[in-house]
Protein backbone atom coordinates (compact mmCIF):
# COMPACT_ATOMS: atom_id res chain seq x y z
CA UNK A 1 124.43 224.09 58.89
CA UNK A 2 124.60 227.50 56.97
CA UNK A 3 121.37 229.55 56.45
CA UNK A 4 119.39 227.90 54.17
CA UNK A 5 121.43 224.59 53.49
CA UNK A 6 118.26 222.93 55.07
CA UNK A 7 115.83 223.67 52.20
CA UNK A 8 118.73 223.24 49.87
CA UNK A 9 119.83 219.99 50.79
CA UNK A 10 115.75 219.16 51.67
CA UNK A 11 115.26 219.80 47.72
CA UNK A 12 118.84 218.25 46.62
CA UNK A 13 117.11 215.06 48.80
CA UNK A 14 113.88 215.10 46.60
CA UNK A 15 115.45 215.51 43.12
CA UNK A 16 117.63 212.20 44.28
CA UNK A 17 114.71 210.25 45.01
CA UNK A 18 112.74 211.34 41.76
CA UNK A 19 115.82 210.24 40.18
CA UNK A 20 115.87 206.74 41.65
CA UNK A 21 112.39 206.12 41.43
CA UNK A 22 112.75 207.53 37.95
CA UNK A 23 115.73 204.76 37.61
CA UNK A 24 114.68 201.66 40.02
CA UNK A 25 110.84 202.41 40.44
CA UNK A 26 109.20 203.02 43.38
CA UNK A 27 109.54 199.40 45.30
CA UNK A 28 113.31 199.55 45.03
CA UNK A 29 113.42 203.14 46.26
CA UNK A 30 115.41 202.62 49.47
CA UNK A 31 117.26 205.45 51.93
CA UNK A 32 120.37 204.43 50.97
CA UNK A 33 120.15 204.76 47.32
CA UNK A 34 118.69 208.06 48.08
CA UNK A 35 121.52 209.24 49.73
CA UNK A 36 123.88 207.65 47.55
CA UNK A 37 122.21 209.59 44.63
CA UNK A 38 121.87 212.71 46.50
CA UNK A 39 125.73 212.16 47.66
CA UNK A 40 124.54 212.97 51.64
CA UNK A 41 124.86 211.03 54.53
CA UNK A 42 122.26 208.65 54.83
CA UNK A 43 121.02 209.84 58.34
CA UNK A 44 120.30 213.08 56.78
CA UNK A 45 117.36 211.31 54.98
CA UNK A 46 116.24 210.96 58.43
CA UNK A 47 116.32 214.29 59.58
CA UNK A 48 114.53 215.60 56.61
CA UNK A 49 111.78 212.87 56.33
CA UNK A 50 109.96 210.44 59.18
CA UNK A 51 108.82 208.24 56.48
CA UNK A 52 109.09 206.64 53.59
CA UNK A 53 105.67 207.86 52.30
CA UNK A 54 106.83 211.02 53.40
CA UNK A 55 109.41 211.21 50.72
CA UNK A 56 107.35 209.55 48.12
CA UNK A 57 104.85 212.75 48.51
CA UNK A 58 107.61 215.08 48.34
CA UNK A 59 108.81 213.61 45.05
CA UNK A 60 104.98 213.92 43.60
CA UNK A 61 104.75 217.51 44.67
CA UNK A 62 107.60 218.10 43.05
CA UNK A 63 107.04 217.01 39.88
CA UNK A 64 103.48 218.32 39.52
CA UNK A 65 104.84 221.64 40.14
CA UNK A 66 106.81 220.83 37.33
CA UNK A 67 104.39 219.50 35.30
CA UNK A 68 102.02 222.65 36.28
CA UNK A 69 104.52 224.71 35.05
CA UNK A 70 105.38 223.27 31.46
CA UNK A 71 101.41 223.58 31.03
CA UNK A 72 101.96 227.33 31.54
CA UNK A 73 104.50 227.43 29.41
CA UNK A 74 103.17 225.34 26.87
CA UNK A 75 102.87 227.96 23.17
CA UNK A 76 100.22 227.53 20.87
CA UNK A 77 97.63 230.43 19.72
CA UNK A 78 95.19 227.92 18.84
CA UNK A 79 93.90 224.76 20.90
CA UNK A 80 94.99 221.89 17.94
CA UNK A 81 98.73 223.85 18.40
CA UNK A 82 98.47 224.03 22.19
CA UNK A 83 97.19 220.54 22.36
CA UNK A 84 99.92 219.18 20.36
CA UNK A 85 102.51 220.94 21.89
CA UNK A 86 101.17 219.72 25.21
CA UNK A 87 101.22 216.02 24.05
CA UNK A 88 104.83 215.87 22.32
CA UNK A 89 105.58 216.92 25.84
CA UNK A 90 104.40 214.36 27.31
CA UNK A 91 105.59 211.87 24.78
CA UNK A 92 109.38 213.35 25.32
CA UNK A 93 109.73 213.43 29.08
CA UNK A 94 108.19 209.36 28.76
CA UNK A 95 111.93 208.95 27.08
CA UNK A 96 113.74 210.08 30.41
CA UNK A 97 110.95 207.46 32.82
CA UNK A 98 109.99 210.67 35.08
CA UNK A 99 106.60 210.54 33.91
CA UNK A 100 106.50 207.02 34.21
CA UNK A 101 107.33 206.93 37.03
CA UNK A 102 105.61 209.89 38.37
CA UNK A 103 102.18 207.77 37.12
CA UNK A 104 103.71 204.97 39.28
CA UNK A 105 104.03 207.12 42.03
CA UNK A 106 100.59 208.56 41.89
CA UNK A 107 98.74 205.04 41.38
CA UNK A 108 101.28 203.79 44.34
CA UNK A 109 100.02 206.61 47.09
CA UNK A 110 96.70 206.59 45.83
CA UNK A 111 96.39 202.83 46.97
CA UNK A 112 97.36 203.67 50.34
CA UNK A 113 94.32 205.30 52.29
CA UNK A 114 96.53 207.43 54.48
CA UNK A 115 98.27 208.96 51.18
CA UNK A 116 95.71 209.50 48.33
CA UNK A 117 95.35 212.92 49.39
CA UNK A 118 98.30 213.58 47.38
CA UNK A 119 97.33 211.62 44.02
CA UNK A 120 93.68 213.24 44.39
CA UNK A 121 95.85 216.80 44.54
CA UNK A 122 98.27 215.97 42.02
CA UNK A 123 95.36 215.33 39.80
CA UNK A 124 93.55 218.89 41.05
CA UNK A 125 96.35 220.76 40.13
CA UNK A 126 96.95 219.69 36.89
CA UNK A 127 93.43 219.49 35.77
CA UNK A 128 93.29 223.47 36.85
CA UNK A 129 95.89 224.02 34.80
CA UNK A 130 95.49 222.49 31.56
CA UNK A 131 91.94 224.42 32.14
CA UNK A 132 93.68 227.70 32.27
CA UNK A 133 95.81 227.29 29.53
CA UNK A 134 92.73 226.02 27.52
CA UNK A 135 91.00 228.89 27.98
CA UNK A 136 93.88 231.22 26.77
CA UNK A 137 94.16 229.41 23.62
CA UNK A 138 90.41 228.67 23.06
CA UNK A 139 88.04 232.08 24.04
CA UNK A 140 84.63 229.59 23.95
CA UNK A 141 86.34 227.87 26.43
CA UNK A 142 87.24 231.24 28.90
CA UNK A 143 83.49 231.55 28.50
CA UNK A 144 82.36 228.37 30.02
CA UNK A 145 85.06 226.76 32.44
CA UNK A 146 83.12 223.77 33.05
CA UNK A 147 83.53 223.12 29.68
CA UNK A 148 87.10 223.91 30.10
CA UNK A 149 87.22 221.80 33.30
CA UNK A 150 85.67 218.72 30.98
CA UNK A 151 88.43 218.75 27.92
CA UNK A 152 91.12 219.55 30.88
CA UNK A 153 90.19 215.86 32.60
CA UNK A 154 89.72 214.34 28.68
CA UNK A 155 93.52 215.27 28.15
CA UNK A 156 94.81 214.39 31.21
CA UNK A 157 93.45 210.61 30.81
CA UNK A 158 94.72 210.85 27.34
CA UNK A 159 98.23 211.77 28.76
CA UNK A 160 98.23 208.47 31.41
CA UNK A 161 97.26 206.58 28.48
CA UNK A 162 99.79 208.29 25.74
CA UNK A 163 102.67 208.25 28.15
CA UNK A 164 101.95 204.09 29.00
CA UNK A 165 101.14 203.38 25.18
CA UNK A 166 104.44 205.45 23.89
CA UNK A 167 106.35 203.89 26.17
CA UNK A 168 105.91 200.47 24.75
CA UNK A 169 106.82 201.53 21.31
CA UNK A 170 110.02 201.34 19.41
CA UNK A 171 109.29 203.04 16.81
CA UNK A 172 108.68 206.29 16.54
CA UNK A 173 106.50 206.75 13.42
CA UNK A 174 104.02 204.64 15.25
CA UNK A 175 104.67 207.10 18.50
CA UNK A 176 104.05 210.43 16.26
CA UNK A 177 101.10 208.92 14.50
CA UNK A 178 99.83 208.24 18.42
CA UNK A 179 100.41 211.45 18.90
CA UNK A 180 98.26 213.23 16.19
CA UNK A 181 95.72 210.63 17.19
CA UNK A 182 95.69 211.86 20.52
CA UNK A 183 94.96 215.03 19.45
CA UNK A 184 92.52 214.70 17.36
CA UNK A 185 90.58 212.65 20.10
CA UNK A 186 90.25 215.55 22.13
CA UNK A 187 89.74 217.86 19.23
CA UNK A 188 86.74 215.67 18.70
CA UNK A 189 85.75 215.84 22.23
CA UNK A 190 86.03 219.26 22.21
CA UNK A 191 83.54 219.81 18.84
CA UNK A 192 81.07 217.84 21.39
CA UNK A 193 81.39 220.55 24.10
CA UNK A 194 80.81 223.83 21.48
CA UNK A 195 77.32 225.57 22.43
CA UNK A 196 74.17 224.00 20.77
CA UNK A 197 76.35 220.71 20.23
């Protein structure tokens, strides 16, 4: 194996699983379907991972460090933009099923005792972030990151429940007007977190 073909093909192993948990769900994940994906031998799986659950936690990591970094990313001078910007987002990876089944993933290891670690971290990590970027768009908010830390776990909960609402519409006027709902929910909760409120 040339130098660094191991991480490569480690990562190339990860992305296929996403993609057939992303496809099948996490139940019908198997090895084999893995590799197929991945176009690898199956005993490679092997050599990468011990377990299953193993895998499952790579895939999470994965795509919270994605998710972490399109909340960087996210534009928006003001909160309302940033918020908005944050939740169309959301509402067009749910087309793809990544952050379906991502959510499916997390509520899946979090079940099992000897893997909620990584649910409980997925959630850490994304609330930190969506705290960070709140604070660059909103200066109240750099002021007092509790505050910060509050609206960050409001919007993730609105996410779970946007991404699992949006998916079971059709039609999209109804998705958009879920959207700008959304938004001004956490707008709302955010008037409620403003000094002397």
């Amino acid at each position: 194996m040339g130098r660094g073909a191991g991480p490569r093909r480690r990562a190339q192993l990860v992305a296929a699983a996403g993609t057939v948990v992303g496809r099948l769900g996490v139940e019908a994940m198997t090895t084999r379907a893995i590799a197929q994906e991945a176009e690898l031998p199956l005993g490679l799986i092997h050599y990468y991972f011990k377990a299953k659950n193993d895998i499952l936690a790579a895939v999470l990591a994965d795509c919270t460090e994605r998710l972490v970094l399109l909340i960087g990313r996210s534009t928006g001078d003001t909160l309302a933009d940033c918020l908005r910007g944050l939740l169309r987002a959301v509402v067009a990876d749910q087309a793809s099923g990544e952050q379906l089944a991502q959510l499916q993933l997390t509520v899946t290891l979090m079940r099992n005792p000897e893997m909620a670690a990584h649910g409980r971290e997925k959630y850490d990590r994304l609330l930190a972030a969506l705290a960070d970027r709140f604070a660059l768009a909103d200066p109240e908010l750099d002021a007092d990151r509790e505050a910060a830390a509050r609206l960050a776990a409001v919007m993730l909960v609105m996410f779970d429940g946007l991404l699992l609402a949006a998916g079971g519409l059709s039609d999209q006027s109804r998705v958009d007007s879920l959207v700008l709902d959304s938004e001004r929910a956490v707008l709302a909760v955010r008037a409620t977190l403003s000094p002397g409120a």
